[in-house]
C-alpha atoms as a PDB file:
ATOM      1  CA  UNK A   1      58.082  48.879  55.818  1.00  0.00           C
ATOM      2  CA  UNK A   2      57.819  45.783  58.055  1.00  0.00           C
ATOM      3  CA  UNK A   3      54.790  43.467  57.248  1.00  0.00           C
ATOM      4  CA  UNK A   4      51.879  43.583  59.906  1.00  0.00           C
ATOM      5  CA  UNK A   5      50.677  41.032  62.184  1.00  0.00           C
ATOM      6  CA  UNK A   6      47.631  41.068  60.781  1.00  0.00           C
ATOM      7  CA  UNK A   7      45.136  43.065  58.908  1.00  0.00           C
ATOM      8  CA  UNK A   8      45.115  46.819  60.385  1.00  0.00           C
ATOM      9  CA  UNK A   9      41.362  47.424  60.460  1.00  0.00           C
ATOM     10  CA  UNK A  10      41.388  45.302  63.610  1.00  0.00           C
ATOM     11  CA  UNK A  11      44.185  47.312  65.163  1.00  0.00           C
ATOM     12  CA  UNK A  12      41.681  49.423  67.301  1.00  0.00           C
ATOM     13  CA  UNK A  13      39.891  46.724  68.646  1.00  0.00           C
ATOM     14  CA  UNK A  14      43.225  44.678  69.840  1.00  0.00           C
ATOM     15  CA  UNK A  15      44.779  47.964  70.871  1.00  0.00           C
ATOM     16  CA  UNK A  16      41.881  48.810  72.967  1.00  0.00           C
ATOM     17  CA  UNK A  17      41.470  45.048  74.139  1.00  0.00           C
ATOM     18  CA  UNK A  18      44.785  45.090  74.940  1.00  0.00           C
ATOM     19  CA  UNK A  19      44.882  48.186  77.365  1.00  0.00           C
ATOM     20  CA  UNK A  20      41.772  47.383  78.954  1.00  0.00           C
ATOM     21  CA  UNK A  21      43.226  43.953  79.709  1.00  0.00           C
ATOM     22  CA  UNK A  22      46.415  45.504  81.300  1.00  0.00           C
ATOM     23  CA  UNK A  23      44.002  47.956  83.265  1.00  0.00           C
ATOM     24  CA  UNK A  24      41.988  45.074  84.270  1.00  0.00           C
ATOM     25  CA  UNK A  25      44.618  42.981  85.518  1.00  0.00           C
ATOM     26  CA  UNK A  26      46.340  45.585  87.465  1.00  0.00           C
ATOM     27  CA  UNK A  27      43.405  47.033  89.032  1.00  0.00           C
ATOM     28  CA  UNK A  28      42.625  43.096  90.320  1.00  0.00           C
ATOM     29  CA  UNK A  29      45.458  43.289  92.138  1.00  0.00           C
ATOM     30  CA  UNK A  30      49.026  41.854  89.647  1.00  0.00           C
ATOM     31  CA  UNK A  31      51.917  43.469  89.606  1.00  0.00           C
ATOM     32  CA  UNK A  32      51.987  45.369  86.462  1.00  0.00           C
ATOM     33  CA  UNK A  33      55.251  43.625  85.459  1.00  0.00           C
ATOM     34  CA  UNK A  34      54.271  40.570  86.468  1.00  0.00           C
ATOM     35  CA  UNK A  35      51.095  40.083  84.371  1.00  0.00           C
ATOM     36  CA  UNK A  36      52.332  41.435  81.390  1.00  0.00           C
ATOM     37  CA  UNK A  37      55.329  39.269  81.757  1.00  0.00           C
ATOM     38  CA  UNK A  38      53.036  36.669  81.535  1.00  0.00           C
ATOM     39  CA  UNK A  39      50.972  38.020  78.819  1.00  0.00           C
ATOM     40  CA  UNK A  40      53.561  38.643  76.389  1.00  0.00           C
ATOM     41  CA  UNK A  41      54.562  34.826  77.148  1.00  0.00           C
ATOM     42  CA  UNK A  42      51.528  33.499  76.871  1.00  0.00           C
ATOM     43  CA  UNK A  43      49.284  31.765  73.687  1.00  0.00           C
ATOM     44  CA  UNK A  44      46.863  34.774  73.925  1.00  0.00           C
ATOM     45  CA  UNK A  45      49.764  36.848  72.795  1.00  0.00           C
ATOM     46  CA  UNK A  46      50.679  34.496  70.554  1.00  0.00           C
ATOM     47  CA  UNK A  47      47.314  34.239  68.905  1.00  0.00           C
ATOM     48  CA  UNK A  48      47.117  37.852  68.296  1.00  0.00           C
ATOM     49  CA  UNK A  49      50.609  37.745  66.756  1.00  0.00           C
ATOM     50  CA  UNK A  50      49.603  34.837  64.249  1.00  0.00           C
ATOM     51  CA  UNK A  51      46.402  36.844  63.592  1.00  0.00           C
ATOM     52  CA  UNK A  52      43.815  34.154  64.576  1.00  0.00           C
ATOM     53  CA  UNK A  53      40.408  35.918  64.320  1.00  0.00           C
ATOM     54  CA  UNK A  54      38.929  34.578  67.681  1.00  0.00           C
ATOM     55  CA  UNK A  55      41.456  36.197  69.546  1.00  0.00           C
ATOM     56  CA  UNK A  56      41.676  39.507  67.304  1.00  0.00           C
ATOM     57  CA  UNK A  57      38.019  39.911  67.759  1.00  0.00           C
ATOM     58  CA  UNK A  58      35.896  37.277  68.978  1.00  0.00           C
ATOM     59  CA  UNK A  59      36.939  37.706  72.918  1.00  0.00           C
ATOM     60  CA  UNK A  60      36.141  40.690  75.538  1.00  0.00           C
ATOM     61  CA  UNK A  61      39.565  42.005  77.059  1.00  0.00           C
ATOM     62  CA  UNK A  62      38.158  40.379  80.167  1.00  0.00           C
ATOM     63  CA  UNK A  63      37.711  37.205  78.371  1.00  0.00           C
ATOM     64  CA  UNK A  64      41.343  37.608  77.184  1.00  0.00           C
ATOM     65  CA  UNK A  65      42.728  37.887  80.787  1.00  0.00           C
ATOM     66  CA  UNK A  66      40.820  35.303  82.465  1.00  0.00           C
ATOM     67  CA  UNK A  67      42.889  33.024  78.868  1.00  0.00           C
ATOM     68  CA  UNK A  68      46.067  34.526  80.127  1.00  0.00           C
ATOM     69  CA  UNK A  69      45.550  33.579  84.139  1.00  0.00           C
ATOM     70  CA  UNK A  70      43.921  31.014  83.434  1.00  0.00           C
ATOM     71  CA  UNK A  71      46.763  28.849  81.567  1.00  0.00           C
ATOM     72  CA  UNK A  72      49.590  30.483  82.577  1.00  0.00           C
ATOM     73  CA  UNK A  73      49.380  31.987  86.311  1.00  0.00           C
ATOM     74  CA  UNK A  74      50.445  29.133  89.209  1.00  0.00           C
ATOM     75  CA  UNK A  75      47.522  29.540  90.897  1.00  0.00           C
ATOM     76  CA  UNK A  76      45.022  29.728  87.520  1.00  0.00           C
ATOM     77  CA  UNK A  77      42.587  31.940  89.094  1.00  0.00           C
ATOM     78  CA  UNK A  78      41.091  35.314  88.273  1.00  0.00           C
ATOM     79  CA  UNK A  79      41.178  37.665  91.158  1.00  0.00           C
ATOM     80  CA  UNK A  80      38.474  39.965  92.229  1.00  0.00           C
ATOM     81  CA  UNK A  81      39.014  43.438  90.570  1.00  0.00           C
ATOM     82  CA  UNK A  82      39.632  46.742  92.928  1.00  0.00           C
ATOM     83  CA  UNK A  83      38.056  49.792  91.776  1.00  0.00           C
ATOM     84  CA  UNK A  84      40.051  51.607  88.743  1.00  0.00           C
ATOM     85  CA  UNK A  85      40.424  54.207  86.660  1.00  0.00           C
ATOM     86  CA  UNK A  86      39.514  53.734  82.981  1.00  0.00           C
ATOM     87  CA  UNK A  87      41.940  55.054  80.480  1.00  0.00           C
ATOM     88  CA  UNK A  88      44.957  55.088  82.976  1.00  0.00           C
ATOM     89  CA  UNK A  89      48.800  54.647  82.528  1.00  0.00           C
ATOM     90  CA  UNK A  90      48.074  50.506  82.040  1.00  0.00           C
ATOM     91  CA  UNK A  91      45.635  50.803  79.632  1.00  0.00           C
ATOM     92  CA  UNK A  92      47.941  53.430  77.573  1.00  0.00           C
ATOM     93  CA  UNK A  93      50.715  51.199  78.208  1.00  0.00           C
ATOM     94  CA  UNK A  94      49.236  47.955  76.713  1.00  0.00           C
ATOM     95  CA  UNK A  95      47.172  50.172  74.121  1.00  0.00           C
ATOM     96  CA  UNK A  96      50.945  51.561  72.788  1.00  0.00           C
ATOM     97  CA  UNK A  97      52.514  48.125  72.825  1.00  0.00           C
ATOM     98  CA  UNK A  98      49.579  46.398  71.132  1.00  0.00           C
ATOM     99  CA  UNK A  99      50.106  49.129  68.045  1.00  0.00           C
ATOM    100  CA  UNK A 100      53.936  48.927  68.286  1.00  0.00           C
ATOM    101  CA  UNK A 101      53.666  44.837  68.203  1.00  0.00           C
ATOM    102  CA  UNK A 102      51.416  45.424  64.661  1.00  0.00           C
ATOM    103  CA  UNK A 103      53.420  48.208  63.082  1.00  0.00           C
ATOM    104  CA  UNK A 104      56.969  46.265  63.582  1.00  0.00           C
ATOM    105  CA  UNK A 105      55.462  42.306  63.608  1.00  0.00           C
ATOM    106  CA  UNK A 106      58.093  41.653  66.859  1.00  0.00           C
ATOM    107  CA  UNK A 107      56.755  39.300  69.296  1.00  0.00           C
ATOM    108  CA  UNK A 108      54.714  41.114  72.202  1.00  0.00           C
ATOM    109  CA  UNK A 109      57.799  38.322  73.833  1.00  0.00           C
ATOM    110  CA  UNK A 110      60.675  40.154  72.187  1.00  0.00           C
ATOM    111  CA  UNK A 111      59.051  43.894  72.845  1.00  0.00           C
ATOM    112  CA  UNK A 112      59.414  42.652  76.263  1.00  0.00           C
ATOM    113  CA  UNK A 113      63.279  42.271  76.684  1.00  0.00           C
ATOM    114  CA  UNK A 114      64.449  45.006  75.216  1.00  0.00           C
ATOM    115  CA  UNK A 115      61.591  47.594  76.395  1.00  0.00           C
ATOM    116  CA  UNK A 116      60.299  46.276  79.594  1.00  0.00           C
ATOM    117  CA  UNK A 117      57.111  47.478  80.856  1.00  0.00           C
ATOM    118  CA  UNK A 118      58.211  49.594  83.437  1.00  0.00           C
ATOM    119  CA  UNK A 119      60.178  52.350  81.117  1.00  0.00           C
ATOM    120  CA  UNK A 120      56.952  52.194  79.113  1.00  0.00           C
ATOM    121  CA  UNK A 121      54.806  52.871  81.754  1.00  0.00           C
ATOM    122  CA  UNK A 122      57.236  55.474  82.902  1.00  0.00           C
ATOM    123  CA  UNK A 123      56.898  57.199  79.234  1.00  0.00           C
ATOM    124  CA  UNK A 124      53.055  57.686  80.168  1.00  0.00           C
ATOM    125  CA  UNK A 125      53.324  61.744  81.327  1.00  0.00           C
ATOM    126  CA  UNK A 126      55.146  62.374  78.216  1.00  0.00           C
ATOM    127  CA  UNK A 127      53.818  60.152  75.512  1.00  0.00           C
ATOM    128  CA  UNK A 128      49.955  59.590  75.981  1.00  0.00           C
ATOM    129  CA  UNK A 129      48.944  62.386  74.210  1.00  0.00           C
ATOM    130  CA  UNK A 130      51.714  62.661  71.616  1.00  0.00           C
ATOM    131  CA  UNK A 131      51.214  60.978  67.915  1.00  0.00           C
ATOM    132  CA  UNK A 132      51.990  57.356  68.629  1.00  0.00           C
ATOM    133  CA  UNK A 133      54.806  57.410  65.935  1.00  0.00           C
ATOM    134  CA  UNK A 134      56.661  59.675  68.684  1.00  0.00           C
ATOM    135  CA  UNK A 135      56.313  55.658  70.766  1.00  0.00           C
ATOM    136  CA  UNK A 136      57.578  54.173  68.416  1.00  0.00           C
ATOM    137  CA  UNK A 137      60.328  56.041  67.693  1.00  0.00           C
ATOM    138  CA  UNK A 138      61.397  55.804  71.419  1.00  0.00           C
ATOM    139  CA  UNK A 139      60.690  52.234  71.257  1.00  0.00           C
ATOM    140  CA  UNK A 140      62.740  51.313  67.788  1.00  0.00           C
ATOM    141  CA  UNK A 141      65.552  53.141  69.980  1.00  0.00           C
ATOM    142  CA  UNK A 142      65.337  50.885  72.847  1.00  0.00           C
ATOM    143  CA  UNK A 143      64.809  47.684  70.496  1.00  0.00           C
ATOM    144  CA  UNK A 144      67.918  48.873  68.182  1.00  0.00           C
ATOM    145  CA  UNK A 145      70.274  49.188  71.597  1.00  0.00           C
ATOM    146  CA  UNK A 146      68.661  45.858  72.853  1.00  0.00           C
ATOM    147  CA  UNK A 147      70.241  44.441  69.474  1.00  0.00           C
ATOM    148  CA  UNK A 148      73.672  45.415  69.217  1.00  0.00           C
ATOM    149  CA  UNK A 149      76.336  43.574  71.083  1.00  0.00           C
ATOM    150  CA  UNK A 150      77.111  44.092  74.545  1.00  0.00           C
ATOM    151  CA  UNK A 151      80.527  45.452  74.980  1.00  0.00           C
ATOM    152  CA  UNK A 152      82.011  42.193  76.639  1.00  0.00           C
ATOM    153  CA  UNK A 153      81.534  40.196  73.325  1.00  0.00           C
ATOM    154  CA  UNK A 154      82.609  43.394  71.486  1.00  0.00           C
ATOM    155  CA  UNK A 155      85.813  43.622  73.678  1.00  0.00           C
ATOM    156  CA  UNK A 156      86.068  39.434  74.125  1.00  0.00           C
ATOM    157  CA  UNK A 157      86.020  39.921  70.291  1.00  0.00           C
ATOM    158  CA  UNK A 158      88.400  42.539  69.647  1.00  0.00           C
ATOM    159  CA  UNK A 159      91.281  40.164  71.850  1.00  0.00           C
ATOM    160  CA  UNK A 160      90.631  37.218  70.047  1.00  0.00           C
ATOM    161  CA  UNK A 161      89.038  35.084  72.375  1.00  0.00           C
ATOM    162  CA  UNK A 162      86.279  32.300  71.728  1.00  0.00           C
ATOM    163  CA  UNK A 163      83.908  32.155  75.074  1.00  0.00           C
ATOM    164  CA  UNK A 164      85.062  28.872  75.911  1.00  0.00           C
ATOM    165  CA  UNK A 165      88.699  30.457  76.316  1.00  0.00           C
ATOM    166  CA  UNK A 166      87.304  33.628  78.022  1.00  0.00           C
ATOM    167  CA  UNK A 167      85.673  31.381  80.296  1.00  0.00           C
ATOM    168  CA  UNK A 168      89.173  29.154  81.035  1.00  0.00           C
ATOM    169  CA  UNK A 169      91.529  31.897  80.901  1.00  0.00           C
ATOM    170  CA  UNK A 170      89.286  34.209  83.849  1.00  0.00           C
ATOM    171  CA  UNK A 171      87.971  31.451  85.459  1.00  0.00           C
ATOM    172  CA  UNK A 172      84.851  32.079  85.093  1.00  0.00           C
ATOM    173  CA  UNK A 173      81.709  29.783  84.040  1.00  0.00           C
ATOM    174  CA  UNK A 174      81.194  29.464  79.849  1.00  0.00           C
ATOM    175  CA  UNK A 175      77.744  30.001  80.772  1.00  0.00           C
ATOM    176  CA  UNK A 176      77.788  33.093  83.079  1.00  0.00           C
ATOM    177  CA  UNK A 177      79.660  34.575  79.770  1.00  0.00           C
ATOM    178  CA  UNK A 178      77.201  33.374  77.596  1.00  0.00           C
ATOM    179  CA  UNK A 179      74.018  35.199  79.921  1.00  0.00           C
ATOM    180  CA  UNK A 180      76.231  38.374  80.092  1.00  0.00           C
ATOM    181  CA  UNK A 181      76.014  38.533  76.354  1.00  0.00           C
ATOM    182  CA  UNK A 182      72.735  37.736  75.608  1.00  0.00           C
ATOM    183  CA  UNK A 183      71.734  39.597  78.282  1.00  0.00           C
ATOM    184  CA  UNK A 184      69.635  37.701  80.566  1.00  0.00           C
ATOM    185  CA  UNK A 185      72.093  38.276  83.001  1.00  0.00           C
ATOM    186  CA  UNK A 186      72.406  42.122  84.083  1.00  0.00           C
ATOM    187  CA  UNK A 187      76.968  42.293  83.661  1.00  0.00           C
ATOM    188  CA  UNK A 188      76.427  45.429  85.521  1.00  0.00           C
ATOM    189  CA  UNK A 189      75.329  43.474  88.567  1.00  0.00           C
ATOM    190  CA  UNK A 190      77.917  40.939  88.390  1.00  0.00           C
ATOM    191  CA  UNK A 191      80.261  40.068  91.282  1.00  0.00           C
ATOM    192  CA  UNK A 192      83.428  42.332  91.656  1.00  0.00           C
ATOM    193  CA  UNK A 193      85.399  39.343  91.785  1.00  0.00           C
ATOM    194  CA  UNK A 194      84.062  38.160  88.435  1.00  0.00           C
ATOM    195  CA  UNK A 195      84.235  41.332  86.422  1.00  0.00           C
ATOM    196  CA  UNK A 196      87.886  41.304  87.973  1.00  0.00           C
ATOM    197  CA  UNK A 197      89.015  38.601  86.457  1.00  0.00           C
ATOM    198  CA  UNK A 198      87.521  39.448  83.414  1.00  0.00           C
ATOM    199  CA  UNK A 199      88.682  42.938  82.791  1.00  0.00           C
ATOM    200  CA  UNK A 200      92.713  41.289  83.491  1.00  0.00           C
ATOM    201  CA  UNK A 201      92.237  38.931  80.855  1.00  0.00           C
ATOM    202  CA  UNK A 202      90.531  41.395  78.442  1.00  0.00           C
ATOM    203  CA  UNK A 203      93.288  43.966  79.588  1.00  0.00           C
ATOM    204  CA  UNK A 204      90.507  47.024  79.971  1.00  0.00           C
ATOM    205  CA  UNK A 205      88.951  48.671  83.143  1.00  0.00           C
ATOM    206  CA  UNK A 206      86.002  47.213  84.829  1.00  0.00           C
ATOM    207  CA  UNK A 207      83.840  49.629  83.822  1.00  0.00           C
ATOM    208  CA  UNK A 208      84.253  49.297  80.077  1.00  0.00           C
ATOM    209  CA  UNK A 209      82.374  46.034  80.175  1.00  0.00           C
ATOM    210  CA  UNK A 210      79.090  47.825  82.143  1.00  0.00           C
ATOM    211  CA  UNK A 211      76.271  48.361  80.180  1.00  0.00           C
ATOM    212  CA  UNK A 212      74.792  51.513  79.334  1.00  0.00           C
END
């Protein structure tokens, strides 16, 4: 079993800080991918990761957003709530996470790229009232796909070919290769032109380097 963040008898109280901060946030007007973007960037996450008491306990969740606007939004400034719904798909959303981040000890960073907020937030209709080990199960699936390789460096691989000679032999930049397989660059967007030359040197179809 995977060691915890931190000590589980404070797990309600950061799961529930946690949601309510999401709900807050959205309900003062960020875009729910957005702020939690920038919370699961931010030292407020990184605080509760490391287990530091004040953070765990010692602050409000509206204490903890007003941390995460203020030191890592452009404009550092709280905005003025809209009315909201307690309990909603937000708060379930950063409620989930906040026990997911605990149970595995993956960075609330991490969680993000391989289970982005939005397909959590679209698991709300069918989750929230389900045993949360039935969310975690769903998320271990999305964090085990996030892991493996992507089929470019699995078929770049299988032909023998380094990056760098990839990148020569297609034409195409070491470093667009390198985002394709890491990911931070969506392959399944990427110009025809480039997945072109690609698929000739890798000698497959186009569509075997897309992405599931």
């Amino acid at each position: 079993m995977a060691i915890k963040s931190y000590d589980v008898r404070y797990l309600d109280s950061v799961a529930t800080n946690i949601g309510t901060m999401f709900e807050y946030a959205v309900a003062c007007g960020y875009e729910p991918k957005v702020y939690w973007n920038m919370f699961a960037s931010s030292e407020v996450a990184k605080q509760i990761e490391k287990g530091n008491p004040r953070f765990l306990v010692g602050y409000s969740a509206i204490d903890l957003l007003d941390h995460v606007v203020n030191t890592t939004a452009s404009n550092g400034r709280l905005l003025a709530p809209k009315p909201f719904f307690s309990r909603s798909r937000f708060y379930w959303a950063g409620w989930a996470l906040a026990q997911y981040q605990n149970y595995k000890a993956i960075s609330f960073f991490n969680i993000s790229k391989a289970f982005p907020i939005e397909k959590v937030l679209a698991l709300y209709d069918t989750l929230h009232e389900a045993d949360i080990t039935k969310f975690f199960s769903v998320a271990d699936e999305y964090i085990d796909a996030h892991k493996k390789e992507t089929n470019l460096k699995r078929i770049r691989t299988a032909a023998g070919l380094s990056q760098k000679q990839l990148a020569e032999k297609a034409e195409v930049s070491i470093r667009n290769i390198q985002m394709y397989e890491q990911r931070h660059n969506d392959i399944n967007k990427a110009q025809a032109d480039i997945l072109f030359r690609l698929s000739k040197i890798l000698g497959c179809k186009i569509e075997d380097l897309f992405e599931e």
